[in-house]
PDB file of N, CA and C in Angstrom:
ATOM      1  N   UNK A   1      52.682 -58.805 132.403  1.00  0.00           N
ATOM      2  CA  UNK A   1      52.047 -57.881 133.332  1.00  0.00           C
ATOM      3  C   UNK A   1      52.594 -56.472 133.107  1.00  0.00           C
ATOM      4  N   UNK A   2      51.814 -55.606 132.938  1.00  0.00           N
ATOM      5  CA  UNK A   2      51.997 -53.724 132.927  1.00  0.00           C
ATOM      6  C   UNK A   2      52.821 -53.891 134.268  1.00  0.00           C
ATOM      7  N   UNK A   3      53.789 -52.443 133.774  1.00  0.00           N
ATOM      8  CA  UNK A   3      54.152 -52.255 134.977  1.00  0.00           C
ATOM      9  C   UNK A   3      53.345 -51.334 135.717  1.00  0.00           C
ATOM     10  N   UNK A   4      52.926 -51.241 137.145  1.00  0.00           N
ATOM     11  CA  UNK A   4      52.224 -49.956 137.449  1.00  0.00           C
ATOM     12  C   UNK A   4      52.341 -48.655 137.091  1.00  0.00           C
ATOM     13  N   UNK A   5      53.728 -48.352 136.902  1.00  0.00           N
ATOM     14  CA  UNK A   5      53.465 -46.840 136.896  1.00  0.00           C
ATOM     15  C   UNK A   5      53.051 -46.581 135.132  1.00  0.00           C
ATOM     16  N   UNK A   6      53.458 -47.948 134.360  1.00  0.00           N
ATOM     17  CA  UNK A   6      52.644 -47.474 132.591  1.00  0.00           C
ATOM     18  C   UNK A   6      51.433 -47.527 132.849  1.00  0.00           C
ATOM     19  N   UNK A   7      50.764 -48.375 134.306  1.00  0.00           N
ATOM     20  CA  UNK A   7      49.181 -48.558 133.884  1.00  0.00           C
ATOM     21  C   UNK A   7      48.452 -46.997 134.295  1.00  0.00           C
ATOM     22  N   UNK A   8      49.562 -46.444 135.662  1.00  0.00           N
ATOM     23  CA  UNK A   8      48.880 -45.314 135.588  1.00  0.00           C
ATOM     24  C   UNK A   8      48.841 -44.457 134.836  1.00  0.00           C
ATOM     25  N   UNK A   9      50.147 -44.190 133.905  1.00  0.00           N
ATOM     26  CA  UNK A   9      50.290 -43.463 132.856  1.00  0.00           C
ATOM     27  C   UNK A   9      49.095 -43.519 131.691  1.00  0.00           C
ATOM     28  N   UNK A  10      49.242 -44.854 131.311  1.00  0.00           N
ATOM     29  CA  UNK A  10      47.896 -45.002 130.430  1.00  0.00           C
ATOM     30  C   UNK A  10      46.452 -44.592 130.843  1.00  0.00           C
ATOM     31  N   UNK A  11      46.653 -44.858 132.058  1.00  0.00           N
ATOM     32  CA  UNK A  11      44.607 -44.456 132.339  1.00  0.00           C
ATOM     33  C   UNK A  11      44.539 -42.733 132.844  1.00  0.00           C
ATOM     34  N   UNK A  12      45.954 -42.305 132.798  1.00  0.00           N
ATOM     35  CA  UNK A  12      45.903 -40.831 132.827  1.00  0.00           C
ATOM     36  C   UNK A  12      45.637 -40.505 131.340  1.00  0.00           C
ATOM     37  N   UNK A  13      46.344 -41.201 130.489  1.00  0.00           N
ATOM     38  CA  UNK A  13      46.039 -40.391 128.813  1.00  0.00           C
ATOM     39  C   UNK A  13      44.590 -40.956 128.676  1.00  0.00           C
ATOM     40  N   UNK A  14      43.648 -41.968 128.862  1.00  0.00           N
ATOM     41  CA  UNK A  14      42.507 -42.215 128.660  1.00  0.00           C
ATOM     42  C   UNK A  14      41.752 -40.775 129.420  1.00  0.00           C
ATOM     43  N   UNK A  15      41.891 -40.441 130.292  1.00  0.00           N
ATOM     44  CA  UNK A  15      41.065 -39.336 131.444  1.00  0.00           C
ATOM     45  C   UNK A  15      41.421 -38.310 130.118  1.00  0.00           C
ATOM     46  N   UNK A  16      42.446 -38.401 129.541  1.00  0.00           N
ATOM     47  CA  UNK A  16      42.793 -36.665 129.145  1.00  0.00           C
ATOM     48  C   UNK A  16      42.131 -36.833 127.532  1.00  0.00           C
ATOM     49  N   UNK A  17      41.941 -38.165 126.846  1.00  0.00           N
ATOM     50  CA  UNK A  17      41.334 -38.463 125.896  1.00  0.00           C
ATOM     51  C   UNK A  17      39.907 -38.268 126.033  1.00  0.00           C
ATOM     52  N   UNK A  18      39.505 -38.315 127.300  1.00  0.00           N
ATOM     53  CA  UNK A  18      38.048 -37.935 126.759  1.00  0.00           C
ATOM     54  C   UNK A  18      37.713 -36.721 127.121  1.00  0.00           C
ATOM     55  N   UNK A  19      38.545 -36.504 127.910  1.00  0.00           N
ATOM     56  CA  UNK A  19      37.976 -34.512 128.291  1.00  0.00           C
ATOM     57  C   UNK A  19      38.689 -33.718 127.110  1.00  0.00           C
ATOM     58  N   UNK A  20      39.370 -34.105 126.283  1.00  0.00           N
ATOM     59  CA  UNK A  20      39.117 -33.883 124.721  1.00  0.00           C
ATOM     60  C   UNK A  20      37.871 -34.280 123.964  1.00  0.00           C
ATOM     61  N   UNK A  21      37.675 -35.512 123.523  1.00  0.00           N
ATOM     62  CA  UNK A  21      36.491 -35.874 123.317  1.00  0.00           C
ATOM     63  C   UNK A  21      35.194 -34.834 123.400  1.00  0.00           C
ATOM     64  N   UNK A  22      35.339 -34.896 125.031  1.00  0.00           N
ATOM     65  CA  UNK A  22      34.232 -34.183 125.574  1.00  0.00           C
ATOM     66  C   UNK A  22      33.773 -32.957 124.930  1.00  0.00           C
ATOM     67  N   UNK A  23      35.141 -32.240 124.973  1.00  0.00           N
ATOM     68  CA  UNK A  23      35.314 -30.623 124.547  1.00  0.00           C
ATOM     69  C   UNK A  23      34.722 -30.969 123.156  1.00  0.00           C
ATOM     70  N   UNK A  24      35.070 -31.715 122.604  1.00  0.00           N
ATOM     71  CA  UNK A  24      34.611 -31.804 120.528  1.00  0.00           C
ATOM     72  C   UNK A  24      33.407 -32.147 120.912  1.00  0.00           C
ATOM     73  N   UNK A  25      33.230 -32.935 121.522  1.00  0.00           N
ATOM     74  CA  UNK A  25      31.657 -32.867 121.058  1.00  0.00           C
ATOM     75  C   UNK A  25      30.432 -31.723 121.818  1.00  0.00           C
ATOM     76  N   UNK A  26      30.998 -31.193 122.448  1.00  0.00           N
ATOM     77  CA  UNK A  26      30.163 -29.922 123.313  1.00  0.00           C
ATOM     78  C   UNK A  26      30.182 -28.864 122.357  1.00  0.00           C
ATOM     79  N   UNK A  27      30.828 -28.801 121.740  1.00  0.00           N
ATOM     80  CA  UNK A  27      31.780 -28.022 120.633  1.00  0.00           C
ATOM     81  C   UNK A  27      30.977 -28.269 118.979  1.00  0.00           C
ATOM     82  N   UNK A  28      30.535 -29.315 118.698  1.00  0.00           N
ATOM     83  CA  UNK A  28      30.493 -30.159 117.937  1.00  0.00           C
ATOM     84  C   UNK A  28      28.386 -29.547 118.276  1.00  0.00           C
ATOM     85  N   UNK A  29      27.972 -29.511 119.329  1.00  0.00           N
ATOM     86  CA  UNK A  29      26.738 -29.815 119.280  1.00  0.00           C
ATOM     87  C   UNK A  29      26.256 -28.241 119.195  1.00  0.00           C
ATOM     88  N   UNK A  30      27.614 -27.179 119.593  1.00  0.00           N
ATOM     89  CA  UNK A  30      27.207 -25.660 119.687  1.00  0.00           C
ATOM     90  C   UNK A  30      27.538 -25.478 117.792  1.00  0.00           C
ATOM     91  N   UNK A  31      27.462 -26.095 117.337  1.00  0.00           N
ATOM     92  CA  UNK A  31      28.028 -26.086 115.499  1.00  0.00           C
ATOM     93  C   UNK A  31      28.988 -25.340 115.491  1.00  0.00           C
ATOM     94  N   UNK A  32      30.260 -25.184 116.527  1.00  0.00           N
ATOM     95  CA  UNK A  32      31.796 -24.636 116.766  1.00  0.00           C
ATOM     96  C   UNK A  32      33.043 -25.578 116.473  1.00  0.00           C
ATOM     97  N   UNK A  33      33.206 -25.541 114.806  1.00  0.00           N
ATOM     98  CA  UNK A  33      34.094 -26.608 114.456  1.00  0.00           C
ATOM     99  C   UNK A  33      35.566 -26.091 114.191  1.00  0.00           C
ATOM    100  N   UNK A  34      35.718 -24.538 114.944  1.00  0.00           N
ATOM    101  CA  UNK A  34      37.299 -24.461 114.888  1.00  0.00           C
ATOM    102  C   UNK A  34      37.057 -23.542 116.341  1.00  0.00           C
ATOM    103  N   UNK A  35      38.151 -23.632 117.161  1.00  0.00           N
ATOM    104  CA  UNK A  35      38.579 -22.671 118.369  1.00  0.00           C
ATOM    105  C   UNK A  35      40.024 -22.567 117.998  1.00  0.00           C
ATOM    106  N   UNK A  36      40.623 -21.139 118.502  1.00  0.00           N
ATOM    107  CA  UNK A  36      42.215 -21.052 118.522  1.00  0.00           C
ATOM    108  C   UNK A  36      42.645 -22.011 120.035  1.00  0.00           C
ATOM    109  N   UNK A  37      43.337 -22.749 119.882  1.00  0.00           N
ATOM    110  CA  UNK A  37      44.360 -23.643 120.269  1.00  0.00           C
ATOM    111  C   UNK A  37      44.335 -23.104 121.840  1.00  0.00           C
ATOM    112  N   UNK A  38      44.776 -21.638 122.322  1.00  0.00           N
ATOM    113  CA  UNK A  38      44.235 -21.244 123.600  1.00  0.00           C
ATOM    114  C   UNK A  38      43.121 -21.324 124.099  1.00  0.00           C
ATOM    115  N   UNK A  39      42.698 -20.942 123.384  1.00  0.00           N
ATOM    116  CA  UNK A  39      41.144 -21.666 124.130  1.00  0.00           C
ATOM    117  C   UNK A  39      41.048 -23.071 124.099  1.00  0.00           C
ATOM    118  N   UNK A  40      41.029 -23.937 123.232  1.00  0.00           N
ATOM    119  CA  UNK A  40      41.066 -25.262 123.944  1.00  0.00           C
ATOM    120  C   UNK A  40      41.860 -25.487 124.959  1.00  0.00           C
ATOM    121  N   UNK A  41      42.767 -25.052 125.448  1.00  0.00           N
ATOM    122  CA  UNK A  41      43.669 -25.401 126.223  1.00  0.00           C
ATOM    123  C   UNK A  41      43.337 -24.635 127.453  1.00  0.00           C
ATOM    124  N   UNK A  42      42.306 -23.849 127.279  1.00  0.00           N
ATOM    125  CA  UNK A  42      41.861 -23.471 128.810  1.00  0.00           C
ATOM    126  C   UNK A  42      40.334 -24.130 129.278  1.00  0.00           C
ATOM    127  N   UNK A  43      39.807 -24.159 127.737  1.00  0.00           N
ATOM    128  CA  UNK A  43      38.406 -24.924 128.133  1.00  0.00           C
ATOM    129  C   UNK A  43      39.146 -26.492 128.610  1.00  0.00           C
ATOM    130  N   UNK A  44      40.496 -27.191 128.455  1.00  0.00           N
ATOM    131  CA  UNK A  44      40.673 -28.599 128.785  1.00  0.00           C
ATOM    132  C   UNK A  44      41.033 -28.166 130.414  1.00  0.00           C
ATOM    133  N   UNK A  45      41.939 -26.871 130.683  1.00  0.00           N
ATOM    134  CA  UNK A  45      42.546 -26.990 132.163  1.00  0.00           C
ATOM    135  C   UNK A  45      41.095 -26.862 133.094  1.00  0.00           C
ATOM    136  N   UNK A  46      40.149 -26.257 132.712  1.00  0.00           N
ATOM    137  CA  UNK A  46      38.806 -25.994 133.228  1.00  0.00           C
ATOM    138  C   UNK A  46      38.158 -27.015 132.969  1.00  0.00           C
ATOM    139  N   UNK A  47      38.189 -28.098 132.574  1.00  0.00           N
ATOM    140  CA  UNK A  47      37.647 -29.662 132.545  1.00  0.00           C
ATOM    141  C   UNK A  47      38.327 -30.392 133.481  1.00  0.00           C
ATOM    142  N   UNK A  48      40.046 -30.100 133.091  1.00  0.00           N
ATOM    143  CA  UNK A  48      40.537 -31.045 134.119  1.00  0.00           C
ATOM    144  C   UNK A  48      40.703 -30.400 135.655  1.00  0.00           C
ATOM    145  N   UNK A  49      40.319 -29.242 136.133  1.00  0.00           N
ATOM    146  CA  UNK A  49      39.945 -28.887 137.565  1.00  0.00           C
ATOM    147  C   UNK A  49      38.568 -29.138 138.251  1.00  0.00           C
ATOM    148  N   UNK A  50      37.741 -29.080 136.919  1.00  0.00           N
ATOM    149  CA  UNK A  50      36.180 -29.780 137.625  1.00  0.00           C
ATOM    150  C   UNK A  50      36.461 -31.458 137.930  1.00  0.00           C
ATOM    151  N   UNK A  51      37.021 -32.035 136.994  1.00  0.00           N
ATOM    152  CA  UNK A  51      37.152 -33.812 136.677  1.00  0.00           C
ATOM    153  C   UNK A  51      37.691 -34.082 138.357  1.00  0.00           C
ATOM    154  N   UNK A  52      38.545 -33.607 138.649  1.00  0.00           N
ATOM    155  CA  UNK A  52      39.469 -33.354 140.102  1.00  0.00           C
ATOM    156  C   UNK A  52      38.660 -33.164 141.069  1.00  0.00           C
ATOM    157  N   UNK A  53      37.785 -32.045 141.239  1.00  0.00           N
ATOM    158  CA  UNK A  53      36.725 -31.875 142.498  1.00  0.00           C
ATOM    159  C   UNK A  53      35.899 -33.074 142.143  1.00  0.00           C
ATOM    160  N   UNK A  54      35.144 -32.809 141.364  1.00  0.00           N
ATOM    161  CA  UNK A  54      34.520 -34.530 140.691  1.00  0.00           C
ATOM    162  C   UNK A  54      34.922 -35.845 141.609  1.00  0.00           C
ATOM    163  N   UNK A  55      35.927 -35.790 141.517  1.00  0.00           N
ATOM    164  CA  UNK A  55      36.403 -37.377 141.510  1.00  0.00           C
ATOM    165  C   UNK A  55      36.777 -37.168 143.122  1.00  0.00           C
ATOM    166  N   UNK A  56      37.078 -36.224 143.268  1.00  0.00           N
ATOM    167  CA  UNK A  56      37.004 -36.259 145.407  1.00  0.00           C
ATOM    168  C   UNK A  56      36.035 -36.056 146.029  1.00  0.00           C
ATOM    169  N   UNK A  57      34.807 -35.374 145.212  1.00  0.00           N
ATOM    170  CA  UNK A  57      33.430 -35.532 145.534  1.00  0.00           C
ATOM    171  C   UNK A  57      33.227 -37.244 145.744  1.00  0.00           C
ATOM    172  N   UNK A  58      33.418 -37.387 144.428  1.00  0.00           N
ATOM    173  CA  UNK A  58      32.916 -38.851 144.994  1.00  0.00           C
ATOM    174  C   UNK A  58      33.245 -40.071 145.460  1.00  0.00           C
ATOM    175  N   UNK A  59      35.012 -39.843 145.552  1.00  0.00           N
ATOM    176  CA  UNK A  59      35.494 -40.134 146.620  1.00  0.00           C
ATOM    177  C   UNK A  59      34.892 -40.243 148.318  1.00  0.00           C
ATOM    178  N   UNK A  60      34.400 -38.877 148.415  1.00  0.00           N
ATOM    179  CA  UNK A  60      33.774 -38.866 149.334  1.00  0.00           C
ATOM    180  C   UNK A  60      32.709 -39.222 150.135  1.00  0.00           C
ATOM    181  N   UNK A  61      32.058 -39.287 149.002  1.00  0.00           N
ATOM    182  CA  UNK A  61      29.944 -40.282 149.105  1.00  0.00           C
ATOM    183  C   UNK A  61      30.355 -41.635 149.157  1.00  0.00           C
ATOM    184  N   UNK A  62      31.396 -42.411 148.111  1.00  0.00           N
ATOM    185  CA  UNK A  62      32.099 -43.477 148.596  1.00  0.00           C
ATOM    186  C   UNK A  62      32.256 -44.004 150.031  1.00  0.00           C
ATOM    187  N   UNK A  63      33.645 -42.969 150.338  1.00  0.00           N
ATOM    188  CA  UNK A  63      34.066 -42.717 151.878  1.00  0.00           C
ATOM    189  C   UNK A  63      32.656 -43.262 152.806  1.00  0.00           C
ATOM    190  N   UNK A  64      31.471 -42.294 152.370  1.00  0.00           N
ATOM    191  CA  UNK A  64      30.397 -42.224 153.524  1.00  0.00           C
ATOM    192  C   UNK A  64      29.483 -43.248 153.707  1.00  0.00           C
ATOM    193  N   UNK A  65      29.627 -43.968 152.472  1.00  0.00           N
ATOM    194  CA  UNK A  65      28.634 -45.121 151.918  1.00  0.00           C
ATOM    195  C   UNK A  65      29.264 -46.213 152.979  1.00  0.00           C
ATOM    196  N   UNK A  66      30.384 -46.591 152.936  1.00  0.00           N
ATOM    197  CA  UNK A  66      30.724 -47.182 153.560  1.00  0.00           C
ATOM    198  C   UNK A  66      30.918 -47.151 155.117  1.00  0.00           C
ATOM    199  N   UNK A  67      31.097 -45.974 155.472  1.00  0.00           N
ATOM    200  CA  UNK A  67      31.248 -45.691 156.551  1.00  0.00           C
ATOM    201  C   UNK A  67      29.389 -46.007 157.644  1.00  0.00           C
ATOM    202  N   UNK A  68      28.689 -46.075 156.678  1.00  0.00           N
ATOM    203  CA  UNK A  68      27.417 -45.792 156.900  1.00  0.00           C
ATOM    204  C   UNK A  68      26.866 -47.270 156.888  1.00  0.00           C
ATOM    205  N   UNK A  69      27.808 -48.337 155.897  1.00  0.00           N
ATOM    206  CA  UNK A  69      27.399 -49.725 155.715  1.00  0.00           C
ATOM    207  C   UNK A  69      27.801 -50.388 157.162  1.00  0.00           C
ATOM    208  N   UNK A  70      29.182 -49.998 157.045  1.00  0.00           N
ATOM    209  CA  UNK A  70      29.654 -50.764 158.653  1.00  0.00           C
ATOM    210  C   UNK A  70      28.750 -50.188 159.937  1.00  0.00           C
ATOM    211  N   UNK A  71      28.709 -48.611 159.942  1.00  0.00           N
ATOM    212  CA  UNK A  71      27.761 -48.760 161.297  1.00  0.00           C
ATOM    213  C   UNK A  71      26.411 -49.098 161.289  1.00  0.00           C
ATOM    214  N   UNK A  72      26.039 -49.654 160.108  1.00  0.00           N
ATOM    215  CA  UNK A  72      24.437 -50.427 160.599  1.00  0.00           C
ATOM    216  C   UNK A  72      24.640 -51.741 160.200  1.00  0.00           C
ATOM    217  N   UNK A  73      25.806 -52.222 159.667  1.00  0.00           N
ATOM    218  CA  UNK A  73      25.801 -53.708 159.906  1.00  0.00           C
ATOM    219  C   UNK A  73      26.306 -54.096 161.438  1.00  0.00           C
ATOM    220  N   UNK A  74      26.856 -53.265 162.295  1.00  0.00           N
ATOM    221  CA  UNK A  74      27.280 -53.054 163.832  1.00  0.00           C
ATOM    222  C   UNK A  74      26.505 -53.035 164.567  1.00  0.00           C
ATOM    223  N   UNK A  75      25.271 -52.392 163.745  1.00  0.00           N
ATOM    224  CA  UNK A  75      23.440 -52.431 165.266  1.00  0.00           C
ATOM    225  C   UNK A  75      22.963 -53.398 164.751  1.00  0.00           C
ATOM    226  N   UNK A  76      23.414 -54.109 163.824  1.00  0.00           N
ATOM    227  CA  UNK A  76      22.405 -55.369 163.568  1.00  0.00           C
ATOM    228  C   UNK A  76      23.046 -56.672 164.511  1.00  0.00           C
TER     229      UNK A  76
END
């Protein structure tokens, strides 16, 4: 068995593997096959601050989905 804190470690380098990914191939489709190193590294911090609202966005519709399942399984 992983220990937890490697599993979180690992599925943090998967998140940061593809918002690399991501960047190459956005990159890749504008026919932009070199950037200086600063700029990737601000186009990744500007991936990983959207990925963040992202993921508490939908955290949130989550949150409501449910919140919304229990009070109409409650009038039934």
């Amino acid at each position: 068995m992983i220990n937890p804190q490697q599993e979180l470690e690992h599925l943090r380098e998967v998140i940061s593997e593809n918002q690399e990914n991501l960047i190459g191939e956005i990159l890749h489709h504008m026919e932009i096959y070199e950037i200086k190193e600063e700029v990737f590294l601000k186009m990744k911090k500007t991936l990983e601050n959207y990925t963040k609202e992202t993921f508490r966005i939908t955290k949130a519709i989550e949150s409501q989905e449910i919140i919304e399942k229990v009070l109409i399984s409650k009038l039934k």
